[in-house]
PDB file of N, CA and C in Angstrom:
ATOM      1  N   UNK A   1       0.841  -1.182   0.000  1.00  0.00           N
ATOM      2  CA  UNK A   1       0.000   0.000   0.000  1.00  0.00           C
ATOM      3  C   UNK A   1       0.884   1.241   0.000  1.00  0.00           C
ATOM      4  N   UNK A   2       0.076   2.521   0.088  1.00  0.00           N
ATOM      5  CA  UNK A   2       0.596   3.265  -0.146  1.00  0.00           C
ATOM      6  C   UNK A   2       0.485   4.667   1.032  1.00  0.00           C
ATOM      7  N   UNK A   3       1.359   5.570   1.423  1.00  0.00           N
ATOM      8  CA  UNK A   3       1.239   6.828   2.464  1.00  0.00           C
ATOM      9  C   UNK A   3       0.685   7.936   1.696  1.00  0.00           C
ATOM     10  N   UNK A   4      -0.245   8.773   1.795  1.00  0.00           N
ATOM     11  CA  UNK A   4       0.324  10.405   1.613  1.00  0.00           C
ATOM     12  C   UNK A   4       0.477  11.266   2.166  1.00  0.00           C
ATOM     13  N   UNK A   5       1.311  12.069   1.870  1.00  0.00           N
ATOM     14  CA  UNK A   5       1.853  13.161   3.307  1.00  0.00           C
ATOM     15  C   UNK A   5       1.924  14.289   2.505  1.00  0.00           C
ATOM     16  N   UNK A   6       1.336  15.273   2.305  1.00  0.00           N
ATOM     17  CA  UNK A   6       1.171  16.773   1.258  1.00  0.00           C
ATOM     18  C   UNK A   6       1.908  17.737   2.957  1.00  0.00           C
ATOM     19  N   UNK A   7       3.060  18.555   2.610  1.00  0.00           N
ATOM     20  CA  UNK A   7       3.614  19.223   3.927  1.00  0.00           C
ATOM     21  C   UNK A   7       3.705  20.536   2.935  1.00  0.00           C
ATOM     22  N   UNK A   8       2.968  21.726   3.596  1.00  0.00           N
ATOM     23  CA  UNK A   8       3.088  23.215   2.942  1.00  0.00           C
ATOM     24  C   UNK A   8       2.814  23.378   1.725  1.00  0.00           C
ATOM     25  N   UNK A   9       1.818  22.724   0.635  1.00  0.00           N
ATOM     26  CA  UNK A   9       1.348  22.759  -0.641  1.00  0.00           C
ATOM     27  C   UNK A   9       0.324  23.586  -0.707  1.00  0.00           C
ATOM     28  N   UNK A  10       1.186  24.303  -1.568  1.00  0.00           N
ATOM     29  CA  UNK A  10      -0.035  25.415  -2.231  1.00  0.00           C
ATOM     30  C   UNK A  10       0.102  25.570  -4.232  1.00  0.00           C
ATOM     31  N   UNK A  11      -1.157  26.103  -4.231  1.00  0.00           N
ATOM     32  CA  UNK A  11      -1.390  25.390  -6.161  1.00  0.00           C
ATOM     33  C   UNK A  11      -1.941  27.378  -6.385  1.00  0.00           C
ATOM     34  N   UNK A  12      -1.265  27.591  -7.384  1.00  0.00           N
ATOM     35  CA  UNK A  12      -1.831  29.202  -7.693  1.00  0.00           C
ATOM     36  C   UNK A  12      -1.948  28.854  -9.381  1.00  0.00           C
ATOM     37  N   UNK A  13      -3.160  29.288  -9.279  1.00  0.00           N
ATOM     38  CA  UNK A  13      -3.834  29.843 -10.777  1.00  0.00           C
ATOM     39  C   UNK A  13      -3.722  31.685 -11.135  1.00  0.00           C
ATOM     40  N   UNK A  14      -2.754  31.675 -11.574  1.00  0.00           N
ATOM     41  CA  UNK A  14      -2.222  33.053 -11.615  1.00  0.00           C
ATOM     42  C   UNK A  14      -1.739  34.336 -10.216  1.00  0.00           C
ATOM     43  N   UNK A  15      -2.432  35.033  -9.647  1.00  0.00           N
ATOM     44  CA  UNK A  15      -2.775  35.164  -8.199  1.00  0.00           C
ATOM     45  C   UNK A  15      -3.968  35.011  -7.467  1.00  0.00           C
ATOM     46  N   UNK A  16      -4.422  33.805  -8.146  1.00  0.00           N
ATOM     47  CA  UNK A  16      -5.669  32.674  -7.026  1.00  0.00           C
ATOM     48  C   UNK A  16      -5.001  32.047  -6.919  1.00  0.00           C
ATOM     49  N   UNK A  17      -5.165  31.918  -5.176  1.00  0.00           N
ATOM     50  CA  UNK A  17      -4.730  30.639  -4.302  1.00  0.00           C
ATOM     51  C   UNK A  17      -5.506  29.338  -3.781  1.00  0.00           C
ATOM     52  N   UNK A  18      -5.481  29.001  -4.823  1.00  0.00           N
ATOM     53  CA  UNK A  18      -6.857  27.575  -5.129  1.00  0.00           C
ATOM     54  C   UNK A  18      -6.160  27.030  -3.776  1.00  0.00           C
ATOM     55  N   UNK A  19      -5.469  25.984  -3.575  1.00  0.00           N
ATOM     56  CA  UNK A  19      -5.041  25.827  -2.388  1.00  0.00           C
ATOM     57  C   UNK A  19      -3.590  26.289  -1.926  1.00  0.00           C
ATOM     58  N   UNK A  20      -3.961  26.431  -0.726  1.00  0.00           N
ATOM     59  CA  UNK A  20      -2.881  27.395   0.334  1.00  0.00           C
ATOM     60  C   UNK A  20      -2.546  26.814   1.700  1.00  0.00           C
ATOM     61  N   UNK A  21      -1.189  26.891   1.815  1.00  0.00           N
ATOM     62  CA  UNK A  21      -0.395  26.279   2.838  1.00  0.00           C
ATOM     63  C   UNK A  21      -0.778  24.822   3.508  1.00  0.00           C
ATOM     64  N   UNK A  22      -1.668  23.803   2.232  1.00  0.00           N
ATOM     65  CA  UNK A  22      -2.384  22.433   2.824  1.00  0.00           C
ATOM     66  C   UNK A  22      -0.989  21.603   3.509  1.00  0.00           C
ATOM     67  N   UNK A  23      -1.859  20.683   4.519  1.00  0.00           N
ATOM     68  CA  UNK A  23      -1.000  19.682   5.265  1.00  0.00           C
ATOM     69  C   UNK A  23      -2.191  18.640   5.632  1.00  0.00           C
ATOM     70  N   UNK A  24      -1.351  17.187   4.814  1.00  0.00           N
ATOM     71  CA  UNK A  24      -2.653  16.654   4.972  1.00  0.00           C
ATOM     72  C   UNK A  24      -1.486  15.139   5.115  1.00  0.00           C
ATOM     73  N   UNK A  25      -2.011  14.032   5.985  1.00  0.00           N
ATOM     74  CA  UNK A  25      -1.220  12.968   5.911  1.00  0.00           C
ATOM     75  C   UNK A  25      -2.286  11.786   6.087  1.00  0.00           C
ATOM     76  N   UNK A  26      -2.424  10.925   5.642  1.00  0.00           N
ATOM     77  CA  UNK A  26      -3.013   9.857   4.987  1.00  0.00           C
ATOM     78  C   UNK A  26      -2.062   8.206   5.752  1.00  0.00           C
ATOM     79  N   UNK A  27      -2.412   8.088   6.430  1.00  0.00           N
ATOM     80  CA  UNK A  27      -1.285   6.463   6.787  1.00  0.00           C
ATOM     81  C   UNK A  27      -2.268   5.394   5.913  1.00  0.00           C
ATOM     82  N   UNK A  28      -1.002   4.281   6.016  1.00  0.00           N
ATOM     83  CA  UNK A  28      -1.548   3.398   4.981  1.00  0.00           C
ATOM     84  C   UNK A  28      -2.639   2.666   5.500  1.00  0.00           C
ATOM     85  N   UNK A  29      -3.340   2.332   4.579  1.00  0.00           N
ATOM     86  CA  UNK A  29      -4.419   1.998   5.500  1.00  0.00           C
ATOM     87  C   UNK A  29      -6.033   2.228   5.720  1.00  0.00           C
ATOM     88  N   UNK A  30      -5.697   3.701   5.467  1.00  0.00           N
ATOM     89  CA  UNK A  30      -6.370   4.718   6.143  1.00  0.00           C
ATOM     90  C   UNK A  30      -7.470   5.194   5.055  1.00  0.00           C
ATOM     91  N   UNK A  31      -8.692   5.500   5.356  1.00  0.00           N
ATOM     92  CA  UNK A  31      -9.436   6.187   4.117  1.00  0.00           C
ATOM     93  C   UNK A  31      -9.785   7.741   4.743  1.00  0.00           C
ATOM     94  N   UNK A  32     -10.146   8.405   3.864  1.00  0.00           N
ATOM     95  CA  UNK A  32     -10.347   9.986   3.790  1.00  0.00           C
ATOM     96  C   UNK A  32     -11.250  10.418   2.814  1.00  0.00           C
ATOM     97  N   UNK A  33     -11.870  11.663   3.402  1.00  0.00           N
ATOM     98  CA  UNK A  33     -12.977  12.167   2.542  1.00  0.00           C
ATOM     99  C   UNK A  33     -12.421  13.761   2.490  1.00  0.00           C
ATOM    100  N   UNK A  34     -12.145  14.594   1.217  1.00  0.00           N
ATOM    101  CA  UNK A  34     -12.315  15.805   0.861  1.00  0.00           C
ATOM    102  C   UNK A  34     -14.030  16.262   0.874  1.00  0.00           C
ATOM    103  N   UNK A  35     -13.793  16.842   1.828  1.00  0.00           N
ATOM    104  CA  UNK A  35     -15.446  17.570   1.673  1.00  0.00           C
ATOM    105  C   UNK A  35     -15.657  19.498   1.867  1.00  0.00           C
ATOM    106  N   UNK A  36     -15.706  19.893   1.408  1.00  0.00           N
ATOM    107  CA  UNK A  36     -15.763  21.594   1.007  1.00  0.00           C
ATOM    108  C   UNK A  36     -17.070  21.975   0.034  1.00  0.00           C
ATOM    109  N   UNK A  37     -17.491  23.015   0.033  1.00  0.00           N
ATOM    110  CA  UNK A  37     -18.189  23.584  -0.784  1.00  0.00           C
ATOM    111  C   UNK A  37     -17.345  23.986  -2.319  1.00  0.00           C
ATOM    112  N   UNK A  38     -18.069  24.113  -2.884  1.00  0.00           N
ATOM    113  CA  UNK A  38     -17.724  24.806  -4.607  1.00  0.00           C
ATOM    114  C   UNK A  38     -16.495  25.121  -4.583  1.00  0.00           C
ATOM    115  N   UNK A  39     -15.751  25.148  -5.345  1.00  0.00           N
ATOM    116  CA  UNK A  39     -14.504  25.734  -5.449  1.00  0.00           C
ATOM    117  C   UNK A  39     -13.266  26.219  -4.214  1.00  0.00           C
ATOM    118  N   UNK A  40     -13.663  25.073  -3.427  1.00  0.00           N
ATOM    119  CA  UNK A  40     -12.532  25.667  -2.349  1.00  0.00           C
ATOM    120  C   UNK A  40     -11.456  24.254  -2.748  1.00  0.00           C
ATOM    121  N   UNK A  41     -11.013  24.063  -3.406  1.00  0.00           N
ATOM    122  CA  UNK A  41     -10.029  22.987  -3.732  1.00  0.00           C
ATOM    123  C   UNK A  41      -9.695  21.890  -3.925  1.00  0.00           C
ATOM    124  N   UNK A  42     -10.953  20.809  -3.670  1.00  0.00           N
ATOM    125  CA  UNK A  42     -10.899  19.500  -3.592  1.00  0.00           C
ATOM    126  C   UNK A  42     -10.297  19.023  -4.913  1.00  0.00           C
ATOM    127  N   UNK A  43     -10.893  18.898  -5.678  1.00  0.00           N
ATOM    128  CA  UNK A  43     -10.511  18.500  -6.618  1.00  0.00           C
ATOM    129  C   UNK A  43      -8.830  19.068  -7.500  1.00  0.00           C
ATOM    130  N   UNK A  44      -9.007  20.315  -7.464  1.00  0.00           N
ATOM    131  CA  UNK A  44      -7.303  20.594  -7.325  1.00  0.00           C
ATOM    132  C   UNK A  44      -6.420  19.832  -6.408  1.00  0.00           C
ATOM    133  N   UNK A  45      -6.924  19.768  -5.573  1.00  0.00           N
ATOM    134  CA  UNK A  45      -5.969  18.588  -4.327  1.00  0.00           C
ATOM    135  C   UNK A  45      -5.477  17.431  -5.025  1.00  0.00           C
ATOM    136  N   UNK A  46      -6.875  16.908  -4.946  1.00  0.00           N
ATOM    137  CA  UNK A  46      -6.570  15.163  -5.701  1.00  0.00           C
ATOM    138  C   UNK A  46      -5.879  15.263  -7.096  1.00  0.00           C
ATOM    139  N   UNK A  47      -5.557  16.422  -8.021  1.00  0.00           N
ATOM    140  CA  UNK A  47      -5.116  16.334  -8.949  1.00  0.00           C
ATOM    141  C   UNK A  47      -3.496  16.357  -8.981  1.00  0.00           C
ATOM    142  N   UNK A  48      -3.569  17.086  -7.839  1.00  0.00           N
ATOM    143  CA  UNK A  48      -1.929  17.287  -7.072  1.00  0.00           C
ATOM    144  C   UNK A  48      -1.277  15.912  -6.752  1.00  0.00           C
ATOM    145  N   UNK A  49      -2.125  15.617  -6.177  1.00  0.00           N
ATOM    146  CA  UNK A  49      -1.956  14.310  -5.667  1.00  0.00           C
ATOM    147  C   UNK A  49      -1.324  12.718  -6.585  1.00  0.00           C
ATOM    148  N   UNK A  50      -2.037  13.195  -8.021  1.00  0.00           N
ATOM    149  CA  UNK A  50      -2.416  11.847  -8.620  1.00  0.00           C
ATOM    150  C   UNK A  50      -1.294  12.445  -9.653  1.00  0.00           C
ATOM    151  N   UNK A  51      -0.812  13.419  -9.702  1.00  0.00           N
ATOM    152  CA  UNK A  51       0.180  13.760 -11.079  1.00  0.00           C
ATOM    153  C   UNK A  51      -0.377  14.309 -12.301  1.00  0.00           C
TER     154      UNK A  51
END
């Protein structure tokens, strides 16, 4: 299996700060839910995430 550990990630769409200063750690194992309203980053996350 696999870890994720995101330490001080931030993603800018010009000067929007889609996400800002995230810290997020995941042990193996482990399941997780991104949950936010509209446009606060989820999906930018997981894209970070996946390459």
């Amino acid at each position: 299996m696999a870890e994720v550990k995101l330490i001080g990630v931030w993603k800018m769409f010009g000067d929007f700060a889609a996400v800002k200063d995230m810290n997020l750690h995941v042990k193996d194992g482990e399941f997780m839910i991104l949950l936010g309203p509209s446009g606060c980053g989820k999906t930018t996350t997981l894209r970070m995430i996946s390459g």
